[in-house]
PDB file of N, CA and C in Angstrom:
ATOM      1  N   UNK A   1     -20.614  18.827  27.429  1.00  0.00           N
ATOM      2  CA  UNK A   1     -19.347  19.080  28.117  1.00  0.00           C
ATOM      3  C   UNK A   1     -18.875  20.490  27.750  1.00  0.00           C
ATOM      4  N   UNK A   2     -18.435  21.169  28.851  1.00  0.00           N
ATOM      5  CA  UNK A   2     -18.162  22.707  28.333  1.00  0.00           C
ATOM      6  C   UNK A   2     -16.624  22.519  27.359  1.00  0.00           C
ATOM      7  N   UNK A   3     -16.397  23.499  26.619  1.00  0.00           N
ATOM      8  CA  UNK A   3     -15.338  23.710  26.089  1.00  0.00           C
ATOM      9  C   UNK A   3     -14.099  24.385  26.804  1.00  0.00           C
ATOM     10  N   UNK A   4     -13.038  23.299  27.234  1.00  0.00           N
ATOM     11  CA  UNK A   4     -11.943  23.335  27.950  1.00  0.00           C
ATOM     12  C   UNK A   4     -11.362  24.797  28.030  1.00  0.00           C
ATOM     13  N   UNK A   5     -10.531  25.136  29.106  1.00  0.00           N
ATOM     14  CA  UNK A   5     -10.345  26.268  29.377  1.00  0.00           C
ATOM     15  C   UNK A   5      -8.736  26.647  28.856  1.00  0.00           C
ATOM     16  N   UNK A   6      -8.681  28.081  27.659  1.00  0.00           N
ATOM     17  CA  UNK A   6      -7.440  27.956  27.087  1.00  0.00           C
ATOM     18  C   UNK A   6      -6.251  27.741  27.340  1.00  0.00           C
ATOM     19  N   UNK A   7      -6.105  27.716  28.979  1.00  0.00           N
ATOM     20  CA  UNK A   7      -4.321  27.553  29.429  1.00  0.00           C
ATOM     21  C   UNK A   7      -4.161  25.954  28.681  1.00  0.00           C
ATOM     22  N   UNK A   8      -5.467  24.959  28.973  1.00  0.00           N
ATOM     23  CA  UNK A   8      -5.393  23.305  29.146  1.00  0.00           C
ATOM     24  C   UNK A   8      -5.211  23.382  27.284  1.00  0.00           C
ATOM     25  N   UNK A   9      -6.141  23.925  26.826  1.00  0.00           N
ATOM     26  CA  UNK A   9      -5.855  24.176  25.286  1.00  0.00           C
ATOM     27  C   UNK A   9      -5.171  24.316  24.516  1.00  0.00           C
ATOM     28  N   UNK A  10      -3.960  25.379  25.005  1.00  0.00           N
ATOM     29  CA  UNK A  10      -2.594  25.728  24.643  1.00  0.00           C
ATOM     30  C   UNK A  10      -2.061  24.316  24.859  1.00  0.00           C
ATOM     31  N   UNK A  11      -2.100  24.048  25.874  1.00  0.00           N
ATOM     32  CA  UNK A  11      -0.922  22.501  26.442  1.00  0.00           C
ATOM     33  C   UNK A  11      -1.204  21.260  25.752  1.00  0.00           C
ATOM     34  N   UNK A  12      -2.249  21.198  25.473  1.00  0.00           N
ATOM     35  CA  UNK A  12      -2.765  20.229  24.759  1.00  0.00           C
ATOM     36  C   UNK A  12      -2.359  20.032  23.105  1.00  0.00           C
ATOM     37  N   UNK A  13      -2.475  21.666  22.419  1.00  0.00           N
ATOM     38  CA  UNK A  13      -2.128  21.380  20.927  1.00  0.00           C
ATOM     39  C   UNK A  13      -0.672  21.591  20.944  1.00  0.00           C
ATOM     40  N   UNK A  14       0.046  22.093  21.848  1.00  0.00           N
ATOM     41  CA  UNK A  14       1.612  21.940  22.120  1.00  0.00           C
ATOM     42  C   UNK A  14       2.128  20.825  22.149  1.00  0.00           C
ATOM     43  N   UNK A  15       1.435  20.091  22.653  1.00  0.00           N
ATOM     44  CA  UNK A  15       1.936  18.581  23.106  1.00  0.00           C
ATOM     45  C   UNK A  15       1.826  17.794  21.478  1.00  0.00           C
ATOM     46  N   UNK A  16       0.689  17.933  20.866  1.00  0.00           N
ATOM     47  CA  UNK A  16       0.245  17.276  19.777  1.00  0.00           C
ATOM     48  C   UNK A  16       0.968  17.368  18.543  1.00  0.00           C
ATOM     49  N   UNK A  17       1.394  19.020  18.730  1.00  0.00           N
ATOM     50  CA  UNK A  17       2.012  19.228  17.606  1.00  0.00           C
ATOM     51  C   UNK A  17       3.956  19.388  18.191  1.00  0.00           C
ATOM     52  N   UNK A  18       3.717  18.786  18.892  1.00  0.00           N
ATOM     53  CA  UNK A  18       5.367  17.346  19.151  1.00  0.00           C
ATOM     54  C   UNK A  18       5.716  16.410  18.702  1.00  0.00           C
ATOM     55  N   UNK A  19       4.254  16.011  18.572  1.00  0.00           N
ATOM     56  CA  UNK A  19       4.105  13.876  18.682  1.00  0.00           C
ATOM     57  C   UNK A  19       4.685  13.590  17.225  1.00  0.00           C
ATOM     58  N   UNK A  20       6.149  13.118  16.793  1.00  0.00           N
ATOM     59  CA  UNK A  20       6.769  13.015  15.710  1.00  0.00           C
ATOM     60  C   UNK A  20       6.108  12.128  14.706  1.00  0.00           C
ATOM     61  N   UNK A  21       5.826  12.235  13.100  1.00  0.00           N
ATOM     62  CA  UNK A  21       5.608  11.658  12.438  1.00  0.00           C
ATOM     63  C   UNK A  21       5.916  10.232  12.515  1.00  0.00           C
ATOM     64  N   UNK A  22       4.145   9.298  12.719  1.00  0.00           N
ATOM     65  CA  UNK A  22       4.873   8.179  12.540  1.00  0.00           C
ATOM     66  C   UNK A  22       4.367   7.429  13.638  1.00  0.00           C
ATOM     67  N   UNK A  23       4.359   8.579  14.818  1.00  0.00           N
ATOM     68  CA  UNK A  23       4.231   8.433  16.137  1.00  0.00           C
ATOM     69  C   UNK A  23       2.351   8.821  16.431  1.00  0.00           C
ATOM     70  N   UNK A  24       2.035   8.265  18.089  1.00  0.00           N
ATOM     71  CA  UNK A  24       0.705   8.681  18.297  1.00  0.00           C
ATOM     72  C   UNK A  24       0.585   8.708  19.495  1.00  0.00           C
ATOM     73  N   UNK A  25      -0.163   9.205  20.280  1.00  0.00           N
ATOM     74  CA  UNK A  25      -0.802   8.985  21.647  1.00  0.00           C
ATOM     75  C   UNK A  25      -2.065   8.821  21.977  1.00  0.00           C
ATOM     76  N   UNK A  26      -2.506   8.267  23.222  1.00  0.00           N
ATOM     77  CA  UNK A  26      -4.146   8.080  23.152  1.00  0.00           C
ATOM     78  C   UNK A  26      -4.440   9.863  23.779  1.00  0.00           C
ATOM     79  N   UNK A  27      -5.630   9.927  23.847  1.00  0.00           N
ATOM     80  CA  UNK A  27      -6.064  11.160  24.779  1.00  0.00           C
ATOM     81  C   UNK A  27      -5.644  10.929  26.016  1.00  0.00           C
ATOM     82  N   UNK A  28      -5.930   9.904  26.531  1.00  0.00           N
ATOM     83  CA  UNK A  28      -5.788   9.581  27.601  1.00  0.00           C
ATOM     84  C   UNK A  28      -4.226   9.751  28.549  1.00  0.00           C
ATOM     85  N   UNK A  29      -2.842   9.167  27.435  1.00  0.00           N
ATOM     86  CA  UNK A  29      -1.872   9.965  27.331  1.00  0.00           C
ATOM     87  C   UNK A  29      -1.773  10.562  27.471  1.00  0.00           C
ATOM     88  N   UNK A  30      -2.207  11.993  26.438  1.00  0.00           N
ATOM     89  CA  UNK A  30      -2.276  12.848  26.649  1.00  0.00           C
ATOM     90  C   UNK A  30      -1.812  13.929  27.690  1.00  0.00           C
ATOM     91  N   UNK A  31      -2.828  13.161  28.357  1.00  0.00           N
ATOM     92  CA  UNK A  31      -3.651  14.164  29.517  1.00  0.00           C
ATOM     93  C   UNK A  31      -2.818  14.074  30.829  1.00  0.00           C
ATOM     94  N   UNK A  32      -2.340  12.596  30.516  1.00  0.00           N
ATOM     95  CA  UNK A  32      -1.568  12.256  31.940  1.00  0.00           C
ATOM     96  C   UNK A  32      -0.468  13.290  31.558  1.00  0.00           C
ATOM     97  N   UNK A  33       0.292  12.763  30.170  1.00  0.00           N
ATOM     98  CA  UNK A  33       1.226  13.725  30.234  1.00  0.00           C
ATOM     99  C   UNK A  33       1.222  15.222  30.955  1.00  0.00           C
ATOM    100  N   UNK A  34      -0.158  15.887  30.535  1.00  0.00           N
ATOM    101  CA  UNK A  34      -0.289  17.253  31.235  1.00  0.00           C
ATOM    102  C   UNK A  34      -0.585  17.423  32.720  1.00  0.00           C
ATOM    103  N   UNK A  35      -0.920  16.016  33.127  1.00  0.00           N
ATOM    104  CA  UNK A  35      -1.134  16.162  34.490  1.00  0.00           C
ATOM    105  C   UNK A  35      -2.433  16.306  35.391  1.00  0.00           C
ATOM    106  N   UNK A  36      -3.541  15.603  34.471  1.00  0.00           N
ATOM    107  CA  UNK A  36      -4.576  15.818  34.358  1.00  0.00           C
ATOM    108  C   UNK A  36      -4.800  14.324  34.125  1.00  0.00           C
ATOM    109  N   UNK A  37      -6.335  13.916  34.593  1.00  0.00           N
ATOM    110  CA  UNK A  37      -6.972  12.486  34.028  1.00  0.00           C
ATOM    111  C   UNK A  37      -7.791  12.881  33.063  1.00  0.00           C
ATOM    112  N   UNK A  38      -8.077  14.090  32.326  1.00  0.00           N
ATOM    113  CA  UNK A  38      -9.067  14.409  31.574  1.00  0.00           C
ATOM    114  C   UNK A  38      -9.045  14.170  30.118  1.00  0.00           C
ATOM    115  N   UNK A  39      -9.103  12.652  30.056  1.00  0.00           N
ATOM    116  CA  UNK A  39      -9.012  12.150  28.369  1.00  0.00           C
ATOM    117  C   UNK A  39      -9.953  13.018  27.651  1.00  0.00           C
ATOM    118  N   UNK A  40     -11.152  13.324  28.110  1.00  0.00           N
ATOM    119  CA  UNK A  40     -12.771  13.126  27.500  1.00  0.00           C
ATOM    120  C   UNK A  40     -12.209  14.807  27.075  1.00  0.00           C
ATOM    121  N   UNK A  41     -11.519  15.758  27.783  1.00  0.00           N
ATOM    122  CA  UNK A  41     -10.950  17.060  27.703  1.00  0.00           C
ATOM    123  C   UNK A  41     -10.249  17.468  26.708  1.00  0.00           C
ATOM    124  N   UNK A  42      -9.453  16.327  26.735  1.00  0.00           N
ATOM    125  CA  UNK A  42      -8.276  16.523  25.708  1.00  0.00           C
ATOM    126  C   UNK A  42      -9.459  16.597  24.164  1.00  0.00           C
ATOM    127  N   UNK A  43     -10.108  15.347  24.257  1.00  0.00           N
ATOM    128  CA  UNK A  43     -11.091  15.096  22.634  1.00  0.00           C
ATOM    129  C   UNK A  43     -12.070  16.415  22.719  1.00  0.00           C
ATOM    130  N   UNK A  44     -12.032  17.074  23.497  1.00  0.00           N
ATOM    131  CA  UNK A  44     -12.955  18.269  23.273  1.00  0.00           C
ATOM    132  C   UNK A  44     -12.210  19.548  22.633  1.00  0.00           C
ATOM    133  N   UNK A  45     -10.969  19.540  23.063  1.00  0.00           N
ATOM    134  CA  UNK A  45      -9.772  20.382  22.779  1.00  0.00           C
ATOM    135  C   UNK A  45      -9.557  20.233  20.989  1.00  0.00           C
ATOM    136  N   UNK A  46      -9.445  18.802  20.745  1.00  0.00           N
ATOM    137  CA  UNK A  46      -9.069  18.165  19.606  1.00  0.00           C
ATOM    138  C   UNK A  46     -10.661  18.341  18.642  1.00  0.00           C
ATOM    139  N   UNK A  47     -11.551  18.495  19.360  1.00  0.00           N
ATOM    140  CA  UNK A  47     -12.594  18.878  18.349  1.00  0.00           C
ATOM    141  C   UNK A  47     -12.969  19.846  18.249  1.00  0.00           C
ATOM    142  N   UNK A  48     -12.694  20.924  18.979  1.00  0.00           N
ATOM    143  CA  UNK A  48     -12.976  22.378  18.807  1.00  0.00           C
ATOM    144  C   UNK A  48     -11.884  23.349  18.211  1.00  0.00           C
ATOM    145  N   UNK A  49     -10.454  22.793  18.607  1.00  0.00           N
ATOM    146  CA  UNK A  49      -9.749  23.961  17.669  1.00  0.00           C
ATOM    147  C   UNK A  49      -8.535  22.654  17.473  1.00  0.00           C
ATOM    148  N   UNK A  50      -8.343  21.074  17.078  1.00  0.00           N
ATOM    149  CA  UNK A  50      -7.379  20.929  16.787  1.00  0.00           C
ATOM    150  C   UNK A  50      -7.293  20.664  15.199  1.00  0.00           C
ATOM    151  N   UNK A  51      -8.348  21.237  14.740  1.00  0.00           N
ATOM    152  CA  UNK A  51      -7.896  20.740  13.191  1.00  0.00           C
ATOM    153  C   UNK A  51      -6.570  21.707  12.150  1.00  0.00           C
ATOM    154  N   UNK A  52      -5.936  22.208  12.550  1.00  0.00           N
ATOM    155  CA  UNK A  52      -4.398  23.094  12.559  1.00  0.00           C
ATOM    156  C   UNK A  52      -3.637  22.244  13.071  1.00  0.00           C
ATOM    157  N   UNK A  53      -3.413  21.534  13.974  1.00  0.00           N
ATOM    158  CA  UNK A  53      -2.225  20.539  14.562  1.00  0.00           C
ATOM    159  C   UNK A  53      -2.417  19.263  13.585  1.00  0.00           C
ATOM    160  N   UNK A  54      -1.410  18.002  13.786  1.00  0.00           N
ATOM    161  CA  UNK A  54      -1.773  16.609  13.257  1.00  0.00           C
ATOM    162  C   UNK A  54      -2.879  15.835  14.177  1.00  0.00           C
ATOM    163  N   UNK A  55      -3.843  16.001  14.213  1.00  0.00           N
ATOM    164  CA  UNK A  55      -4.936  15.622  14.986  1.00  0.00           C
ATOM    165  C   UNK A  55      -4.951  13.946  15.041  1.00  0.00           C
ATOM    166  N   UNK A  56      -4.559  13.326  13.410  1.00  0.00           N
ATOM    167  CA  UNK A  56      -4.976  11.965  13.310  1.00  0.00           C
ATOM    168  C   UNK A  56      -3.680  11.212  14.577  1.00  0.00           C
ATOM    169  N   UNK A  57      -2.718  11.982  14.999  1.00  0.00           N
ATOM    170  CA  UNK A  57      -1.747  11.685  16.227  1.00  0.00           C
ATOM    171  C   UNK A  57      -2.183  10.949  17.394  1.00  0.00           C
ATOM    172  N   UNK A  58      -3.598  11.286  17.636  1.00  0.00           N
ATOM    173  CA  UNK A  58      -4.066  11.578  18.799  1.00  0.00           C
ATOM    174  C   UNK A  58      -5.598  10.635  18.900  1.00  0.00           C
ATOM    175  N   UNK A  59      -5.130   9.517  19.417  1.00  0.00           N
ATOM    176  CA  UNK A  59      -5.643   8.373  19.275  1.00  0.00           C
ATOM    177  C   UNK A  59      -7.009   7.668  20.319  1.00  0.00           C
ATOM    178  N   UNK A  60      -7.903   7.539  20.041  1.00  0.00           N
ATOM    179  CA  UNK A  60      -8.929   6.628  20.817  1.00  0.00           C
ATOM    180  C   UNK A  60      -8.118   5.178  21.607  1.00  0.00           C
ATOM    181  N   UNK A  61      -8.512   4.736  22.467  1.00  0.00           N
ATOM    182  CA  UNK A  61      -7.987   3.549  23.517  1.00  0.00           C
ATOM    183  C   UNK A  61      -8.184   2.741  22.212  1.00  0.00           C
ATOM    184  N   UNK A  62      -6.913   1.591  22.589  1.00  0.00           N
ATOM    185  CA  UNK A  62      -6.974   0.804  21.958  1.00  0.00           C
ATOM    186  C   UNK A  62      -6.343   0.620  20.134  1.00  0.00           C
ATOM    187  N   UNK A  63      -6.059   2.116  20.281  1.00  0.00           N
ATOM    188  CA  UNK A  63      -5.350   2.499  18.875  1.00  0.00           C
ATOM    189  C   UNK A  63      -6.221   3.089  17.776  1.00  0.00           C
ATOM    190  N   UNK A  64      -7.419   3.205  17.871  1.00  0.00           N
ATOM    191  CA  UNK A  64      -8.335   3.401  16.915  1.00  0.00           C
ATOM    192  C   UNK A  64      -8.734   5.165  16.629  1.00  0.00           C
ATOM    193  N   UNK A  65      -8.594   5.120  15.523  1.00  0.00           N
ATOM    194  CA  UNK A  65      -8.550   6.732  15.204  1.00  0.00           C
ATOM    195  C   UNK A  65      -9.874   7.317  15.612  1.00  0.00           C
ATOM    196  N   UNK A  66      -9.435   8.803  15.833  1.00  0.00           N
ATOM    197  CA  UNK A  66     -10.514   9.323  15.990  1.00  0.00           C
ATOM    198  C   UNK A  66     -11.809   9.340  15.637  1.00  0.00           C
ATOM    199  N   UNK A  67     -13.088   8.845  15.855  1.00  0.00           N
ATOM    200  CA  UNK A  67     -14.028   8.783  16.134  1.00  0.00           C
ATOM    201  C   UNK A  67     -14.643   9.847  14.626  1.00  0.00           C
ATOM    202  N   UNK A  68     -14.974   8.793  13.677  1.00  0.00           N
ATOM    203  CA  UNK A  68     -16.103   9.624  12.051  1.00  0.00           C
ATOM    204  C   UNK A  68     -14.606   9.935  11.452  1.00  0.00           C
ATOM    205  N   UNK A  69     -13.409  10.238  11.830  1.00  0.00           N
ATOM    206  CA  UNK A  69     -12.445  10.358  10.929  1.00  0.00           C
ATOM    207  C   UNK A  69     -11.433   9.295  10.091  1.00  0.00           C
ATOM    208  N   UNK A  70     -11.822   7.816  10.604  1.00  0.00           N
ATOM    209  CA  UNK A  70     -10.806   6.819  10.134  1.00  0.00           C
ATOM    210  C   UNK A  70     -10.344   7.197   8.703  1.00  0.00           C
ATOM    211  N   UNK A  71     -11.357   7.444   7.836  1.00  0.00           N
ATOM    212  CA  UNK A  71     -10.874   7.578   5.973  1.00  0.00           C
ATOM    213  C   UNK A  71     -10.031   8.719   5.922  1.00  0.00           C
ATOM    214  N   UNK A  72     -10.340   9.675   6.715  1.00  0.00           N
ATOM    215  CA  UNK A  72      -9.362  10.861   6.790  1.00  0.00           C
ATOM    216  C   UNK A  72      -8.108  10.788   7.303  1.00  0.00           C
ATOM    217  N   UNK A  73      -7.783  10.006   8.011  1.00  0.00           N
ATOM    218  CA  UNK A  73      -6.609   9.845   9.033  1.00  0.00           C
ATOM    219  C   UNK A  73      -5.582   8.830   8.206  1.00  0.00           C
ATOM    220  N   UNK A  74      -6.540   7.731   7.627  1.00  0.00           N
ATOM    221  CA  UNK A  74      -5.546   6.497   6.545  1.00  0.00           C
ATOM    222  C   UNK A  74      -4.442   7.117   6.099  1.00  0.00           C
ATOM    223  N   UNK A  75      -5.138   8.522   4.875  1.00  0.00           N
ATOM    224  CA  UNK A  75      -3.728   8.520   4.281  1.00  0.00           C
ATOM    225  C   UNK A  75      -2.107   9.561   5.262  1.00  0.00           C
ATOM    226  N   UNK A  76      -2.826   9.994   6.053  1.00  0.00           N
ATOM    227  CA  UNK A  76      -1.835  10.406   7.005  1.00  0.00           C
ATOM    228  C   UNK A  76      -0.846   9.126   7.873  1.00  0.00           C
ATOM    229  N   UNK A  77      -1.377   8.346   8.367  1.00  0.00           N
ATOM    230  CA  UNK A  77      -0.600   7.050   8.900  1.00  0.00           C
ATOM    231  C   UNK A  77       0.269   6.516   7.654  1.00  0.00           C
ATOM    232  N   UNK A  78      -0.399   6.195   6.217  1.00  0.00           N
ATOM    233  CA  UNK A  78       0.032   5.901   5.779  1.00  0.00           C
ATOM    234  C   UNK A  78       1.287   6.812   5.032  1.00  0.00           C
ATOM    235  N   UNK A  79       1.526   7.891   4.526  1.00  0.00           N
ATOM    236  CA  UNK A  79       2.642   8.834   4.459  1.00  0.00           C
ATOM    237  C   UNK A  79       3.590   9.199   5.175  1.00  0.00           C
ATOM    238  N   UNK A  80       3.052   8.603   6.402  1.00  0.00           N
ATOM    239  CA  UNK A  80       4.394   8.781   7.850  1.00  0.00           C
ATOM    240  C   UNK A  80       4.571   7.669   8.122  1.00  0.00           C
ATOM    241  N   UNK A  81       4.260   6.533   7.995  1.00  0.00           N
ATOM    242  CA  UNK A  81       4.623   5.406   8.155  1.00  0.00           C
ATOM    243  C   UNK A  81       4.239   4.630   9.119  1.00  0.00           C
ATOM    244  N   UNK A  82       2.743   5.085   9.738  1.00  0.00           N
ATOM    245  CA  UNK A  82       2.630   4.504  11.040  1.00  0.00           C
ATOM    246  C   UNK A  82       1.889   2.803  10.697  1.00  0.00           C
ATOM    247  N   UNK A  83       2.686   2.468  12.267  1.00  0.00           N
ATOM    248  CA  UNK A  83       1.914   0.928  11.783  1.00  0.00           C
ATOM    249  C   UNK A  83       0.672   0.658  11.781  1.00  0.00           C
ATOM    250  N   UNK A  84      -0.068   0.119  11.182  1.00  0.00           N
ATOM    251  CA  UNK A  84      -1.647  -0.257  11.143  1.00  0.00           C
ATOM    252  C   UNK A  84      -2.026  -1.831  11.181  1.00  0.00           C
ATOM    253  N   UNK A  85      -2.786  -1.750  11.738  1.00  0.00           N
ATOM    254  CA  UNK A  85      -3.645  -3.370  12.045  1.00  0.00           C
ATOM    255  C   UNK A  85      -5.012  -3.574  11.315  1.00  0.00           C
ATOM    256  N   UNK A  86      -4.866  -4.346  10.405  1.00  0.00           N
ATOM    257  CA  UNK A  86      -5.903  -5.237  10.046  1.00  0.00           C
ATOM    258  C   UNK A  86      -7.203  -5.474  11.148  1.00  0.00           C
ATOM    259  N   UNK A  87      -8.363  -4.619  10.999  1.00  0.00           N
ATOM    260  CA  UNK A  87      -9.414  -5.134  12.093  1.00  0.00           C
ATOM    261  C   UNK A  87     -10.638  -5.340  11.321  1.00  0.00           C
ATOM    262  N   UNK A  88     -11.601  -6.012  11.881  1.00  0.00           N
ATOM    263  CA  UNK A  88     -13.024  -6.319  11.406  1.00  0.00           C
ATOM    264  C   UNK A  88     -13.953  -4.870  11.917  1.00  0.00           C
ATOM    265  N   UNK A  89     -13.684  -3.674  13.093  1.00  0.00           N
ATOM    266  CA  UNK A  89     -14.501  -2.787  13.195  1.00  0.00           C
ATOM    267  C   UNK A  89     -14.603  -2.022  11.674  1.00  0.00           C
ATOM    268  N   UNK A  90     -15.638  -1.180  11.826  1.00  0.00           N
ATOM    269  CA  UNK A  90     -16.113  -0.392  11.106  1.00  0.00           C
ATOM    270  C   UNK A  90     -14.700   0.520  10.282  1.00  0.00           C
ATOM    271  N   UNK A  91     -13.450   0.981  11.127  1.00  0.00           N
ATOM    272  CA  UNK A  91     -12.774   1.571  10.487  1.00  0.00           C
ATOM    273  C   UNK A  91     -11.835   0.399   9.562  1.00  0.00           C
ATOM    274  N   UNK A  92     -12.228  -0.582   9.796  1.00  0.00           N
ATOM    275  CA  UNK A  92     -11.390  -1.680   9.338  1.00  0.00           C
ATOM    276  C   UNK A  92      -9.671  -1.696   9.351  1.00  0.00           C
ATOM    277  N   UNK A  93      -9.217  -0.559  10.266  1.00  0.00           N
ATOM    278  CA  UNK A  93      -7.993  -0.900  11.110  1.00  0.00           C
ATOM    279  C   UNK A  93      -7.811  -0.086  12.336  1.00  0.00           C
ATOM    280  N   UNK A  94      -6.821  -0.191  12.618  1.00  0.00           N
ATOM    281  CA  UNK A  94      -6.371   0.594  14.551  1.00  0.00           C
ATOM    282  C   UNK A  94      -4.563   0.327  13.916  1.00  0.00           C
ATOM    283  N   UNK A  95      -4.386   1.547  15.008  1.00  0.00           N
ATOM    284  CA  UNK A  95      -2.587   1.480  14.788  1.00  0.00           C
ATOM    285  C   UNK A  95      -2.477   1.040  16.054  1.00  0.00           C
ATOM    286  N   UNK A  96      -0.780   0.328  15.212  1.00  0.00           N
ATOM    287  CA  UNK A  96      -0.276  -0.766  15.938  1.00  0.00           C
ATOM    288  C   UNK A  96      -0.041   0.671  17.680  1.00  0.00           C
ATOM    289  N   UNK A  97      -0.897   0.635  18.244  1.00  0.00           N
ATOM    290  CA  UNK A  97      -0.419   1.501  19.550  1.00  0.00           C
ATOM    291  C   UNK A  97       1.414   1.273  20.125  1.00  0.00           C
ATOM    292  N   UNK A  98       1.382   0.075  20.866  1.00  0.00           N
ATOM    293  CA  UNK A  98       2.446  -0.810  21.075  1.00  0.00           C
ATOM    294  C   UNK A  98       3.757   0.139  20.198  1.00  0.00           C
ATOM    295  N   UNK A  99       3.709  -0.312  19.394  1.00  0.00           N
ATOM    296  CA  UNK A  99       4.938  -0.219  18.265  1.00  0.00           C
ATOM    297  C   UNK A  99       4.996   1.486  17.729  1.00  0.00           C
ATOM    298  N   UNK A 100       4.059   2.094  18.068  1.00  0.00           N
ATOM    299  CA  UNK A 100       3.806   3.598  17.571  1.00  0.00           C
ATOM    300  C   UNK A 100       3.501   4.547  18.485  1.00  0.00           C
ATOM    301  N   UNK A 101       2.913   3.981  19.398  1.00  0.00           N
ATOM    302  CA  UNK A 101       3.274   5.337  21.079  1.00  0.00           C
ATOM    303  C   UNK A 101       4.455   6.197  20.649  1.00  0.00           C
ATOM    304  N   UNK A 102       4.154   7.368  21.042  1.00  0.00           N
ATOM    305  CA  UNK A 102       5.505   8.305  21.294  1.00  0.00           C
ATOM    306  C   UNK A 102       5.456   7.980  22.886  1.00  0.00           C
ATOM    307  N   UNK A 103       7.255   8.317  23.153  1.00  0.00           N
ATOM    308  CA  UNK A 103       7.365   8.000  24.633  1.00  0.00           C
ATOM    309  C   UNK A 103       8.170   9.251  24.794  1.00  0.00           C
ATOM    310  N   UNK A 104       7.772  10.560  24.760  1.00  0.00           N
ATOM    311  CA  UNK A 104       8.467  12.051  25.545  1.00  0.00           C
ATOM    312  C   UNK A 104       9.480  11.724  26.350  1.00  0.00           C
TER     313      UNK A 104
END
């Protein structure tokens, strides 16, 4: 997938570095927010230059943190207070989405 084009880039870590402690959105969010269906865009954005913003914000469907980062992201949810769910996957939780969406 090519690497997103900087206007969508700018809008993207703008948006991210909004999303209030505590709080999260999926990519997919995201994207609508910007006006765009391009979830898969946004995670390209978020893997090429979002490690400067709160990245762990910015959530896989279903609530589940970003993709090889769950151990990294724990203690961030946990210092802001976000809710977390007890799961049997591999990261052995997902945030409560529901209860922790930011709603702009």
């Amino acid at each position: 997938m090519p690497v997103p084009d900087r206007g969508f880039a700018e809008a993207v870590l703008a948006v991210v570095d909004d999303i209030p402690a505590g709080q999260v959105l999926s990519y997919g969010d995201l994207a609508a927010l910007l006006g765009s269906r391009g979830a898969r865009a946004v995670g390209q954005v978020m893997a090429y230059y979002g490690s400067a913003s709160p990245w762990w914000r910015v959530l896989r469907a279903g609530g589940h943190p970003p993709r090889g980062l769950a151990a990294r992201a724990l203690p961030h949810y946990a210092a802001e207070g976000t809710p977390l769910i007890t799961t049997t996957t591999e990261d052995g939780y997902r945030v409560d989405y529901a209860a922790a969406r930011w709603r702009p």
